[in-house]
C-alpha atoms as a PDB file:
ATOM      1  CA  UNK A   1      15.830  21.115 -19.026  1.00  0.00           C
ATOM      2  CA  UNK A   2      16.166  17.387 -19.624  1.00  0.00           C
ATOM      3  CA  UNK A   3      17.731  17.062 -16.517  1.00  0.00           C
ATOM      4  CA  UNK A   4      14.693  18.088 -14.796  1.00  0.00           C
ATOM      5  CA  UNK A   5      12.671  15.488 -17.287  1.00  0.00           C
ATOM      6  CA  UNK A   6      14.794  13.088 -16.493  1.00  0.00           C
ATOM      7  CA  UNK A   7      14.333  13.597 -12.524  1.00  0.00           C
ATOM      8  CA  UNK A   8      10.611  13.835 -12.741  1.00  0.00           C
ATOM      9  CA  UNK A   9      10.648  10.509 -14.760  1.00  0.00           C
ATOM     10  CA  UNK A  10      12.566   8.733 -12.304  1.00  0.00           C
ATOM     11  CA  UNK A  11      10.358  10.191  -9.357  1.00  0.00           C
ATOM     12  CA  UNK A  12       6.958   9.161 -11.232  1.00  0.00           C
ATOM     13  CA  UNK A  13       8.517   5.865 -11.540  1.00  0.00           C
ATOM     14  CA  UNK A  14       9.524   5.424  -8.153  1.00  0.00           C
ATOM     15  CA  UNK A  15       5.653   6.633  -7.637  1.00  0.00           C
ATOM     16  CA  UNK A  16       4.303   3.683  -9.438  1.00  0.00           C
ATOM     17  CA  UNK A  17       6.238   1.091  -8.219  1.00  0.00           C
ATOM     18  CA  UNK A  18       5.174   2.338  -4.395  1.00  0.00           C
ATOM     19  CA  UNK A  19       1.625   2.877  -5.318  1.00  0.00           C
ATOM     20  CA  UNK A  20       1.784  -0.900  -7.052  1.00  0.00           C
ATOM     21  CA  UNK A  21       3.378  -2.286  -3.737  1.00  0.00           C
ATOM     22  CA  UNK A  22       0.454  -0.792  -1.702  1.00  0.00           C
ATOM     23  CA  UNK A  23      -2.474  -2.085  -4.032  1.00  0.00           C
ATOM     24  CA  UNK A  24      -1.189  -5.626  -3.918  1.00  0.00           C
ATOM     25  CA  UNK A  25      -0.300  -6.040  -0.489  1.00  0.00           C
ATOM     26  CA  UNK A  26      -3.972  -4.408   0.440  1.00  0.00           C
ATOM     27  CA  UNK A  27      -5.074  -7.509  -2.285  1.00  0.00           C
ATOM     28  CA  UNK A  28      -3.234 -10.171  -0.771  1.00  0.00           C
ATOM     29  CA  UNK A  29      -5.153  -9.214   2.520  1.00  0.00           C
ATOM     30  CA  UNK A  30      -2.533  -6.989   4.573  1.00  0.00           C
ATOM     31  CA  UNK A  31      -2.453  -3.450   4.993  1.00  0.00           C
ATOM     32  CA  UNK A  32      -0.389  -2.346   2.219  1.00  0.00           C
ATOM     33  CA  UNK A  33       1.816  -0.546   5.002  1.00  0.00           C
ATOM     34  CA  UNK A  34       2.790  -3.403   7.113  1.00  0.00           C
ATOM     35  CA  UNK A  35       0.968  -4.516  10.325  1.00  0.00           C
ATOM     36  CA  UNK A  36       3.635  -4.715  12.786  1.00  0.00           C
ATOM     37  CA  UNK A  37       4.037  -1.045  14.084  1.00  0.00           C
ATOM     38  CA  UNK A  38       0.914   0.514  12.783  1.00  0.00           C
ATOM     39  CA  UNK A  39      -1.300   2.200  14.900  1.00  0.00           C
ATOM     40  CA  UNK A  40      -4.350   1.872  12.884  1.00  0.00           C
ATOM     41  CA  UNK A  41      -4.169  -2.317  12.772  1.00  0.00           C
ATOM     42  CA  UNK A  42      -7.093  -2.704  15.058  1.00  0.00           C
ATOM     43  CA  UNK A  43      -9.116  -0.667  12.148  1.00  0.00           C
ATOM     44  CA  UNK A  44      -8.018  -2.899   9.046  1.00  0.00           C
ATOM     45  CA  UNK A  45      -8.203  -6.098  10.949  1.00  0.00           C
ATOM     46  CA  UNK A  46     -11.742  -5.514  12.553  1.00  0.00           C
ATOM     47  CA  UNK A  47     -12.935  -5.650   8.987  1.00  0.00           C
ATOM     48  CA  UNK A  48     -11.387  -8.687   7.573  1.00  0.00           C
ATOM     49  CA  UNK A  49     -12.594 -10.369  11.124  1.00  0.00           C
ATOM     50  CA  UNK A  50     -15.717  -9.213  10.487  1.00  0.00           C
ATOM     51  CA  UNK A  51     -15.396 -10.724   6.833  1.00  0.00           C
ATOM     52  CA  UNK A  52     -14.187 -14.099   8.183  1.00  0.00           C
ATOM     53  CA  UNK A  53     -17.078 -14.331  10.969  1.00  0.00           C
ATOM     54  CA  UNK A  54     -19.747 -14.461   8.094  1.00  0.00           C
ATOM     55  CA  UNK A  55     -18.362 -16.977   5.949  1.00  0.00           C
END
């Protein structure tokens, strides 16, 4: 049993830290899962174009 308590704190550490890592790269203005080969880039970056045309 405290193996398994052990494992599941380790993986819902692991969680946080990830989770963290997304929330401030989305802050910092990228995409929290990096630009280069995503797919959906056109879809974040619209918006923040968007943002930067009305300023």
């Amino acid at each position: 049993m405290l193996v398994t308590i052990i494992t599941c704190l380790v993986l819902a550490a692991a969680l946080f830290f990830a989770v963290r890592h997304m929330v401030r790269e989305r802050k910092s203005g990228g995409c929290g899962c990096g630009c280069a080969g995503c797919p959906s880039r056109g879809m974040c970056h619209r918006i923040e174009e968007a943002l930067k045309d009305t300023k």
